[in-house]
PDB file of N, CA and C in Angstrom:
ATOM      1  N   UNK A   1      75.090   3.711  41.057  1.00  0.00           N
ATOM      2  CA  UNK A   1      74.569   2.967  39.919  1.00  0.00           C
ATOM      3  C   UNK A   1      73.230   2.350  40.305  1.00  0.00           C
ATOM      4  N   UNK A   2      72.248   2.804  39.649  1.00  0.00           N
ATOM      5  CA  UNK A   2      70.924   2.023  39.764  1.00  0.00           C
ATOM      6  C   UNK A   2      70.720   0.681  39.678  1.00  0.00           C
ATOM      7  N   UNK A   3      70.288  -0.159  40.053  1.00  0.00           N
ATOM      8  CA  UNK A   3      69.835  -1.535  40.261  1.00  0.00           C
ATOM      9  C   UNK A   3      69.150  -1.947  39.027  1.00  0.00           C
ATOM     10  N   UNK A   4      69.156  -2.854  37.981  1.00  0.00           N
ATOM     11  CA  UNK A   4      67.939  -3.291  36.854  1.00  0.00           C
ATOM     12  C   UNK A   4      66.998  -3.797  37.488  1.00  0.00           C
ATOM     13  N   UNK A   5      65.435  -3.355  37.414  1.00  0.00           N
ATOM     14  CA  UNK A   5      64.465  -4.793  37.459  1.00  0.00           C
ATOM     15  C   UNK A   5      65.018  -6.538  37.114  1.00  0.00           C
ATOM     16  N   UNK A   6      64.401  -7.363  37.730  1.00  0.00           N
ATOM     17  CA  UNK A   6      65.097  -8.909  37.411  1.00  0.00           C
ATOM     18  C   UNK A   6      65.174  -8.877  35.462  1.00  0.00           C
ATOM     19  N   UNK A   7      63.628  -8.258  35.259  1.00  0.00           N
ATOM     20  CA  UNK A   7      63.040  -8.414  33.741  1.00  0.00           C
ATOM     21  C   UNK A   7      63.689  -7.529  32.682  1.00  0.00           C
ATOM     22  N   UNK A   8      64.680  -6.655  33.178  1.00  0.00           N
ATOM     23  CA  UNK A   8      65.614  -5.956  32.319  1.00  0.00           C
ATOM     24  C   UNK A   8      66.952  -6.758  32.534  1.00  0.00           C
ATOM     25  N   UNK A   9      67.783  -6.682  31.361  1.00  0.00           N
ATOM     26  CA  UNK A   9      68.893  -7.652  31.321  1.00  0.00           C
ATOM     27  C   UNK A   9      69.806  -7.179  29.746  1.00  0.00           C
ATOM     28  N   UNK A  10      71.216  -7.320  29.839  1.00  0.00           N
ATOM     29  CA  UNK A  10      71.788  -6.943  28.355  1.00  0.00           C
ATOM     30  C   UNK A  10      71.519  -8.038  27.644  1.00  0.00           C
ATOM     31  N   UNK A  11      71.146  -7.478  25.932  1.00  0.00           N
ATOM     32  CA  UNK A  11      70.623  -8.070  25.634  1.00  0.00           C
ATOM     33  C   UNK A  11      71.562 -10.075  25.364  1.00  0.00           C
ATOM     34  N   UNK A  12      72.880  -9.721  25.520  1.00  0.00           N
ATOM     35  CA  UNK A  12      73.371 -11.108  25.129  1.00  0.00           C
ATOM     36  C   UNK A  12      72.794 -12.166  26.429  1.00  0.00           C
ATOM     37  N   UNK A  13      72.164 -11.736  27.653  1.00  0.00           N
ATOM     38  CA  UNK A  13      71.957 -12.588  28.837  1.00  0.00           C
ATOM     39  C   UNK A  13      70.279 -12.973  28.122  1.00  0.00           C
ATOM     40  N   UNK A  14      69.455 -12.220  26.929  1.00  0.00           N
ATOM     41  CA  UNK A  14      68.550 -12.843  27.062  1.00  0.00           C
ATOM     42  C   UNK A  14      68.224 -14.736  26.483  1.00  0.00           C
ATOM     43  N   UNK A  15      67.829 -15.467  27.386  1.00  0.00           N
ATOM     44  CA  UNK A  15      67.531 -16.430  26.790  1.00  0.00           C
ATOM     45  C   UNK A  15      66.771 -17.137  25.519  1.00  0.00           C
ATOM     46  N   UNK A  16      67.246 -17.773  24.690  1.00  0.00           N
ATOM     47  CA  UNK A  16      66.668 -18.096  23.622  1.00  0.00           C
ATOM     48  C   UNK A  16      64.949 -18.260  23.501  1.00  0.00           C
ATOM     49  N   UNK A  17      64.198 -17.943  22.935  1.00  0.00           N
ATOM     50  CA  UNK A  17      62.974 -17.891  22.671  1.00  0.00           C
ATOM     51  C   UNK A  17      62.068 -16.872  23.733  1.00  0.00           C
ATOM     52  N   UNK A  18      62.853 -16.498  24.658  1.00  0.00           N
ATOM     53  CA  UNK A  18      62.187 -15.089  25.359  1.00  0.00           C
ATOM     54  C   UNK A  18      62.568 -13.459  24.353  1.00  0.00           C
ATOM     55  N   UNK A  19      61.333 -12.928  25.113  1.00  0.00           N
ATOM     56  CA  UNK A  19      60.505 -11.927  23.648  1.00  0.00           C
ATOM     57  C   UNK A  19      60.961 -11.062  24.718  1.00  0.00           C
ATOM     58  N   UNK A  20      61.052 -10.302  23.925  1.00  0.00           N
ATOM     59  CA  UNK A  20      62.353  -8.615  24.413  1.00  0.00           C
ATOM     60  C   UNK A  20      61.802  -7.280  23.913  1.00  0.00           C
ATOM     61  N   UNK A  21      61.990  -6.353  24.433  1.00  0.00           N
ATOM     62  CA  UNK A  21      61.736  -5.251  23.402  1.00  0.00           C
ATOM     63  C   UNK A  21      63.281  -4.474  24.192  1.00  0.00           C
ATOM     64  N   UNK A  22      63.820  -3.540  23.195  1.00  0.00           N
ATOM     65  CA  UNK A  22      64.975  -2.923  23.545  1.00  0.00           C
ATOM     66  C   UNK A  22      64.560  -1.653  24.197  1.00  0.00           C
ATOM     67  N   UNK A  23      65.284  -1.399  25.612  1.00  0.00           N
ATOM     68  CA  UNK A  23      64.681  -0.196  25.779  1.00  0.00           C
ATOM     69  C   UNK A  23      65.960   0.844  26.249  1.00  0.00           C
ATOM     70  N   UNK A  24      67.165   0.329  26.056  1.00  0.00           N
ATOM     71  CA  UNK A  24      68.764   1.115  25.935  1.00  0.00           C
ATOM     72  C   UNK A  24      69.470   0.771  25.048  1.00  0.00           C
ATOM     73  N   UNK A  25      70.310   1.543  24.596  1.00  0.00           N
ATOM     74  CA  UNK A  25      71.546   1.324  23.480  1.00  0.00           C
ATOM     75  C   UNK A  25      72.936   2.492  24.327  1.00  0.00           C
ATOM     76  N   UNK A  26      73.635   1.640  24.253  1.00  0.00           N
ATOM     77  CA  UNK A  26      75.147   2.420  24.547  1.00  0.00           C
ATOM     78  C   UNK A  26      75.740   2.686  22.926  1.00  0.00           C
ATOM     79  N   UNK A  27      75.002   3.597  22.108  1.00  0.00           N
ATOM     80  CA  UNK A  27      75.549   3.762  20.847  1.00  0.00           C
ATOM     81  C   UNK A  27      77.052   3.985  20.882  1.00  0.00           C
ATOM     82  N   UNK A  28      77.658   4.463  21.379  1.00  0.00           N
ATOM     83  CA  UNK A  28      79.180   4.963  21.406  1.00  0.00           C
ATOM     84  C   UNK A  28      79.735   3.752  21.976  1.00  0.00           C
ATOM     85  N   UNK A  29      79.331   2.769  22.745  1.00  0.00           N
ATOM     86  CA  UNK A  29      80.215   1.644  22.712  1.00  0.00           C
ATOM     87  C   UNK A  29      80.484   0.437  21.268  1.00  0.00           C
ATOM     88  N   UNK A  30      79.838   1.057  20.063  1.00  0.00           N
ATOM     89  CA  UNK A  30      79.920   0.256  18.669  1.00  0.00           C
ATOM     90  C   UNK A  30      80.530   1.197  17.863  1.00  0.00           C
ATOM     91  N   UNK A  31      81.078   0.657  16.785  1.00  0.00           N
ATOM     92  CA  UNK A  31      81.311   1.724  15.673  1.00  0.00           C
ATOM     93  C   UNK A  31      80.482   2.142  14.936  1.00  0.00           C
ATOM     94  N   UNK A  32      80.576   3.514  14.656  1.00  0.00           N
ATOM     95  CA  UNK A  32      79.630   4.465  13.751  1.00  0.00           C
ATOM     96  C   UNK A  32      78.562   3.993  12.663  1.00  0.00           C
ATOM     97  N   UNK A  33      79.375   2.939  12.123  1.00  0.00           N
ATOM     98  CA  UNK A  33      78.692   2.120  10.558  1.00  0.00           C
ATOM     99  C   UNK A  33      77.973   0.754  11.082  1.00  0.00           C
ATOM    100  N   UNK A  34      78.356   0.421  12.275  1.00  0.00           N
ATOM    101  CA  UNK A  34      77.839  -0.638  12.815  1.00  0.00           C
ATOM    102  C   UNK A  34      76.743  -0.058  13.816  1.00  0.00           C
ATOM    103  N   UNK A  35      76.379   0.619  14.311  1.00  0.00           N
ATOM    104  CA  UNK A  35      75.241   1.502  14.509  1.00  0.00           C
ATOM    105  C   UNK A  35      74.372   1.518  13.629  1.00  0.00           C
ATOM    106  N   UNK A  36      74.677   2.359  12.567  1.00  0.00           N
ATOM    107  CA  UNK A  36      74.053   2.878  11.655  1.00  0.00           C
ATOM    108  C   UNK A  36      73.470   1.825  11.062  1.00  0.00           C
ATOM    109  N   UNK A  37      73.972   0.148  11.013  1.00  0.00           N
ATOM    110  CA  UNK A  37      73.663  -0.485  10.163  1.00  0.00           C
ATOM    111  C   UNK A  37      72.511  -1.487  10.585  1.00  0.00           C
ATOM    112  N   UNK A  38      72.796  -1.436  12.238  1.00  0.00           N
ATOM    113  CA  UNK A  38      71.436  -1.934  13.027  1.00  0.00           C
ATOM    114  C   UNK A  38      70.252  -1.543  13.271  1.00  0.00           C
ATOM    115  N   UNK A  39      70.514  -0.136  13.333  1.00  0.00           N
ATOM    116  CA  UNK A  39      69.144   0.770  12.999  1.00  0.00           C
ATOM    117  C   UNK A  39      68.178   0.736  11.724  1.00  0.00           C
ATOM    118  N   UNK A  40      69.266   0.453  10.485  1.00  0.00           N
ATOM    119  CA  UNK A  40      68.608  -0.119   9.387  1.00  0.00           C
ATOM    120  C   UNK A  40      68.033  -1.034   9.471  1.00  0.00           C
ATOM    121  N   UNK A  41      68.656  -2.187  10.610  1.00  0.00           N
ATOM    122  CA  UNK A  41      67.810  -3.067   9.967  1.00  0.00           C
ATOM    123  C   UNK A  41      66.817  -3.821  11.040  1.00  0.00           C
ATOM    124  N   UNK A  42      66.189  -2.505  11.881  1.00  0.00           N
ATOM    125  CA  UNK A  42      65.171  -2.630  12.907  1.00  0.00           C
ATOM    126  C   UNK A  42      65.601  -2.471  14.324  1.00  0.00           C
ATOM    127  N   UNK A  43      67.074  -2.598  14.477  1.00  0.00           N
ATOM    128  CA  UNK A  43      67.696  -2.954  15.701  1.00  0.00           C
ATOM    129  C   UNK A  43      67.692  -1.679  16.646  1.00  0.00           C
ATOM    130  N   UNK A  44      66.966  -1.381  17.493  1.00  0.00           N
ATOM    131  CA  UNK A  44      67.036   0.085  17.650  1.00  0.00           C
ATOM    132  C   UNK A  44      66.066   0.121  19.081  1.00  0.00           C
ATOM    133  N   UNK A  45      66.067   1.202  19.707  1.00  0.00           N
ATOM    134  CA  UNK A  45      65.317   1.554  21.257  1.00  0.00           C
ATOM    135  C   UNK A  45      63.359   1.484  20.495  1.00  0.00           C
ATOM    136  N   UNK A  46      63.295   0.834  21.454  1.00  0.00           N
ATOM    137  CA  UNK A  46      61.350   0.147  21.095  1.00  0.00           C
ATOM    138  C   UNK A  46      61.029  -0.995  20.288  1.00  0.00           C
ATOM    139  N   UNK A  47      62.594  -1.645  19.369  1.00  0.00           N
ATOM    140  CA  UNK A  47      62.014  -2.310  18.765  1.00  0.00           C
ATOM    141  C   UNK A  47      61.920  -3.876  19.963  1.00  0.00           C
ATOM    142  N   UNK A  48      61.421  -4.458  19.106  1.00  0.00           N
ATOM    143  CA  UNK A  48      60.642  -6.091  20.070  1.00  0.00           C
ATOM    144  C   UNK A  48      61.291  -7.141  19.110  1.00  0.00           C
ATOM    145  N   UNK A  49      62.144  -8.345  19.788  1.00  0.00           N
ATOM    146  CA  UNK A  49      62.791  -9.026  18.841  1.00  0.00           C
ATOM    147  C   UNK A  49      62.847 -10.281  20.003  1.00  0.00           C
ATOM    148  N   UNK A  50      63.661 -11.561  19.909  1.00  0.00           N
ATOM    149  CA  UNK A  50      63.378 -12.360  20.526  1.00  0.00           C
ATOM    150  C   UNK A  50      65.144 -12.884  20.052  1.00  0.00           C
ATOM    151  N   UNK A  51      65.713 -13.716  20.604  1.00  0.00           N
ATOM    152  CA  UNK A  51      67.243 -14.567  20.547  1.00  0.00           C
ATOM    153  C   UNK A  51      66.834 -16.083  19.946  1.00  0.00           C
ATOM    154  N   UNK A  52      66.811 -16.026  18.481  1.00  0.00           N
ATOM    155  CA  UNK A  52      66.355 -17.672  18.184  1.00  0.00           C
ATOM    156  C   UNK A  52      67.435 -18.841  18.191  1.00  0.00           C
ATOM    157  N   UNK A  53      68.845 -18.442  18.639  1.00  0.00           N
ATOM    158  CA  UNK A  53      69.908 -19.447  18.258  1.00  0.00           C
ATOM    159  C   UNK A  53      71.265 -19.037  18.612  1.00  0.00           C
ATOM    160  N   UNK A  54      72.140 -19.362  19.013  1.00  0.00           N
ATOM    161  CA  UNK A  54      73.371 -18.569  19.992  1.00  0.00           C
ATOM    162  C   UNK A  54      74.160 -19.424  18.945  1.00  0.00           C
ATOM    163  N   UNK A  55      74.923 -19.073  18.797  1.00  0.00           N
ATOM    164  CA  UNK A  55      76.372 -19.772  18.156  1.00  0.00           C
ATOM    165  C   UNK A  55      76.949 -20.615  19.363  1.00  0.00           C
ATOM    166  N   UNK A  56      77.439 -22.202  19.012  1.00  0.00           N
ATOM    167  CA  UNK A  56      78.304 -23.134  20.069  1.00  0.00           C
ATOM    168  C   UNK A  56      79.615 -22.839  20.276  1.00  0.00           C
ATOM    169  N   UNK A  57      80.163 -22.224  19.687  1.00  0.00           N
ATOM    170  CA  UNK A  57      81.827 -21.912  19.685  1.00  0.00           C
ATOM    171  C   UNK A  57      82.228 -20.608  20.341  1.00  0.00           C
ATOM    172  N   UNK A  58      83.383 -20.294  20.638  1.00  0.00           N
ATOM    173  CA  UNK A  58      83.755 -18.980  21.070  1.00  0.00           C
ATOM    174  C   UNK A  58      83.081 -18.599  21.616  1.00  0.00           C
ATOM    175  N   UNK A  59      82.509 -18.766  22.075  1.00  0.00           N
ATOM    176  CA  UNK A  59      81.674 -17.636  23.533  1.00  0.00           C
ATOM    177  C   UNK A  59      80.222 -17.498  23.107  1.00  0.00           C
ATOM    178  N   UNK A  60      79.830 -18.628  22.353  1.00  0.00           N
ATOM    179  CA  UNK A  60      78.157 -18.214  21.597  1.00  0.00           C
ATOM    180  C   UNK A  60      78.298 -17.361  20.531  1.00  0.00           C
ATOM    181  N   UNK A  61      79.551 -16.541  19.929  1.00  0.00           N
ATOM    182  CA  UNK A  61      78.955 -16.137  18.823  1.00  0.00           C
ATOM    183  C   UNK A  61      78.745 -16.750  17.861  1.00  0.00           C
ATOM    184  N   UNK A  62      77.646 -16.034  16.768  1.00  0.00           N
ATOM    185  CA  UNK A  62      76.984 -14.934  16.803  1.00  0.00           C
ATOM    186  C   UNK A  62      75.671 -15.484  17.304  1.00  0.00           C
ATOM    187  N   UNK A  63      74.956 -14.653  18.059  1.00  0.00           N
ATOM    188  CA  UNK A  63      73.892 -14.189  18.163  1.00  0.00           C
ATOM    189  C   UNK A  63      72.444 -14.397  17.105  1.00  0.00           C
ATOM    190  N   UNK A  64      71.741 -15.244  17.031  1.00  0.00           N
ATOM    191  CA  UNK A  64      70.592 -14.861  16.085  1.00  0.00           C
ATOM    192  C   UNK A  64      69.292 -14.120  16.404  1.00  0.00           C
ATOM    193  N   UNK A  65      68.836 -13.384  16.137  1.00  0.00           N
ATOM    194  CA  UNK A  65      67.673 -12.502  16.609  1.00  0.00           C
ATOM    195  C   UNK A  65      66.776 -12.556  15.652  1.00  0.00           C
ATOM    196  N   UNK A  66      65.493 -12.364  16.215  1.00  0.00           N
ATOM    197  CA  UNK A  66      64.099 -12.127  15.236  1.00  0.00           C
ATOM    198  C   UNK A  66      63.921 -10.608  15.315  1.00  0.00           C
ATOM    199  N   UNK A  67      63.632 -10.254  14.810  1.00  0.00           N
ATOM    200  CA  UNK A  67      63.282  -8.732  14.264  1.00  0.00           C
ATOM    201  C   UNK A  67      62.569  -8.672  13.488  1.00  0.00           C
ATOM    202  N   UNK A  68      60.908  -8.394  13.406  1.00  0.00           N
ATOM    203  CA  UNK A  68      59.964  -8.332  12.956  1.00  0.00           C
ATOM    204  C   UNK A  68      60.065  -9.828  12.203  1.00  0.00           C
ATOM    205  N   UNK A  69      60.110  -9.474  10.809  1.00  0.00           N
ATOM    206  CA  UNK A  69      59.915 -10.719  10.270  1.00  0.00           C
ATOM    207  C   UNK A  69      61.441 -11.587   9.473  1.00  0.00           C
ATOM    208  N   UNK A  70      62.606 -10.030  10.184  1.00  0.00           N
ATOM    209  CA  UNK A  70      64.127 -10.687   9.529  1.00  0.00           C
ATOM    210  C   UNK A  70      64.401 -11.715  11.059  1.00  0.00           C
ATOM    211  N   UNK A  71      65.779 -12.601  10.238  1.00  0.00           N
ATOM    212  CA  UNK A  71      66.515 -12.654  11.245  1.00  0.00           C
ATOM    213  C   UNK A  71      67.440 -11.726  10.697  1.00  0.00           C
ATOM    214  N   UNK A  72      68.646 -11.334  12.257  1.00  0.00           N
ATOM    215  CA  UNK A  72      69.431 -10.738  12.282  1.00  0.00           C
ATOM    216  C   UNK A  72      71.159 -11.096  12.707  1.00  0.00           C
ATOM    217  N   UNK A  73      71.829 -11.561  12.869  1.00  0.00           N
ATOM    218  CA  UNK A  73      73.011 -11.804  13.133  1.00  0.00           C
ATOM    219  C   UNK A  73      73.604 -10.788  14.168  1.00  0.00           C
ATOM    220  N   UNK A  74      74.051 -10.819  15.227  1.00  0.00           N
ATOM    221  CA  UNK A  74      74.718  -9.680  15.893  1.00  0.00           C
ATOM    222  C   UNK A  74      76.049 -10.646  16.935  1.00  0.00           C
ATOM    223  N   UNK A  75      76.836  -9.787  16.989  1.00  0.00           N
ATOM    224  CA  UNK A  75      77.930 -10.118  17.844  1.00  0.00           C
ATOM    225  C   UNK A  75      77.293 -10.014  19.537  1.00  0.00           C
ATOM    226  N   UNK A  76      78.060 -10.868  20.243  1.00  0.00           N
ATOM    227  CA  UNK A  76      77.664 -10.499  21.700  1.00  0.00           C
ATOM    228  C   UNK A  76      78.328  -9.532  21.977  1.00  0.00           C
ATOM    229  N   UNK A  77      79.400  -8.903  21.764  1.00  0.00           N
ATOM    230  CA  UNK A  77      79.772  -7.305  22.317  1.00  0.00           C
ATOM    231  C   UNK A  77      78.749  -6.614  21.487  1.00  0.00           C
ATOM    232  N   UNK A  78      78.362  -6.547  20.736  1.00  0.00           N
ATOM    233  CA  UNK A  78      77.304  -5.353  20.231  1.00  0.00           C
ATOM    234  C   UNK A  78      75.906  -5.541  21.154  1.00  0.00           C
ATOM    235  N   UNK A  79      75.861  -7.068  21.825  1.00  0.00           N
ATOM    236  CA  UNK A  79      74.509  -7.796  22.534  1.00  0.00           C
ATOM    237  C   UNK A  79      74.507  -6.797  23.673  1.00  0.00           C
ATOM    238  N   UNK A  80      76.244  -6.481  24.058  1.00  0.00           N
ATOM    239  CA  UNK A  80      76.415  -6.484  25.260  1.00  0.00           C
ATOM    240  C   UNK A  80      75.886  -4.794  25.612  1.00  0.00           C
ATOM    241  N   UNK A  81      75.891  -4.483  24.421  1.00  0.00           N
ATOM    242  CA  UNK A  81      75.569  -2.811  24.435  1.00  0.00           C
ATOM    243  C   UNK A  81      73.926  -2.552  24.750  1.00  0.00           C
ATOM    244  N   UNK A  82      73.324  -3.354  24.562  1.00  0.00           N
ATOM    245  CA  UNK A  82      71.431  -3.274  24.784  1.00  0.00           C
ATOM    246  C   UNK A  82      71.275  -3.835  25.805  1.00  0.00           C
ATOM    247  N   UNK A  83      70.060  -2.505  26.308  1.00  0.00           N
ATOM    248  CA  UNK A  83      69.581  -2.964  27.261  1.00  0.00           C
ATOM    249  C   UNK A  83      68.281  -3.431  26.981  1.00  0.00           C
ATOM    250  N   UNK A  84      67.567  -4.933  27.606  1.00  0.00           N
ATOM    251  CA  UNK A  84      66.110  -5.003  27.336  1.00  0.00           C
ATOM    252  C   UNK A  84      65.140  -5.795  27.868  1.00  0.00           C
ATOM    253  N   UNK A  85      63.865  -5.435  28.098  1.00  0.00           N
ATOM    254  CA  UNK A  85      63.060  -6.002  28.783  1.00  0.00           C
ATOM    255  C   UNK A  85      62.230  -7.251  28.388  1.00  0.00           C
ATOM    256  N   UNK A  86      61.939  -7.718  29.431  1.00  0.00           N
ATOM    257  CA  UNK A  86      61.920  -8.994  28.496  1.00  0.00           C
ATOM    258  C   UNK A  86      60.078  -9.186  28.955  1.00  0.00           C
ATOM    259  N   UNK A  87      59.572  -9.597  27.996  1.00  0.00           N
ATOM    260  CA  UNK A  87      57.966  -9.331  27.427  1.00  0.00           C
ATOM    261  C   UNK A  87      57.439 -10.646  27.735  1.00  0.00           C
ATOM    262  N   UNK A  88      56.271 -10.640  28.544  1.00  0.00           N
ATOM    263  CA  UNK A  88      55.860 -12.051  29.062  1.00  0.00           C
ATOM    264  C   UNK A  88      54.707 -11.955  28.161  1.00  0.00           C
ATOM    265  N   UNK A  89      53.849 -11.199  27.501  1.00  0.00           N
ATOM    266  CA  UNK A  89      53.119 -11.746  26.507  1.00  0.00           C
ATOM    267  C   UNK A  89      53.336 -11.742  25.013  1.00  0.00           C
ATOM    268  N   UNK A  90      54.748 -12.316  24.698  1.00  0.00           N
ATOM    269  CA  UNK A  90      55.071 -12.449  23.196  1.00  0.00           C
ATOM    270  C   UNK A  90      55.416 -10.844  22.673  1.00  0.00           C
ATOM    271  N   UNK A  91      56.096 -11.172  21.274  1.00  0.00           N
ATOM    272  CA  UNK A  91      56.370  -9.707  20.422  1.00  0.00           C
ATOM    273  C   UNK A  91      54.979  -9.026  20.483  1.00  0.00           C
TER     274      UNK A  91
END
């Protein structure tokens, strides 16, 4: 198993207000429609998004993400499926 750079990380480890771009997806670890439905809505390999707000309960969920100009909602097992780098000069 290959080693990550420090600056690659899944995406639920990224810290709030650090800027990301996705550069893995374990598609087959989500369901089909839940795939399909993140890709709609920007969530996908190249895109650049940032973690604006973690949920306090249960384990941080959900997840809030910036994605272009949405936010997005995601579970941390779906977090747990991206891989991504994390961008020292902003989206």
């Amino acid at each position: 198993m290959n080693a990550m750079p420090d600056s690659v990380m899944t995406l639920d480890k990224l810290p709030v207000g650090k800027n990301a771009r996705i550069v893995a997806v374990d598609w087959a670890a989500l369901v089909e429609e839940e795939a399909l439905r993140l890709r709609a809505l920007g969530v996908d390999v190249g895109s650049k998004l940032s973690v604006s707000h973690r949920g306090v309960f249960g384990g941080a969920d959900p997840l809030a993400l910036r994605v272009g100009r949405m936010t997005v909602a995601l579970r941390r097992a779906h977090a747990r499926a991206m891989q991504v780098a994390v961008l020292e000069n902003g989206l």
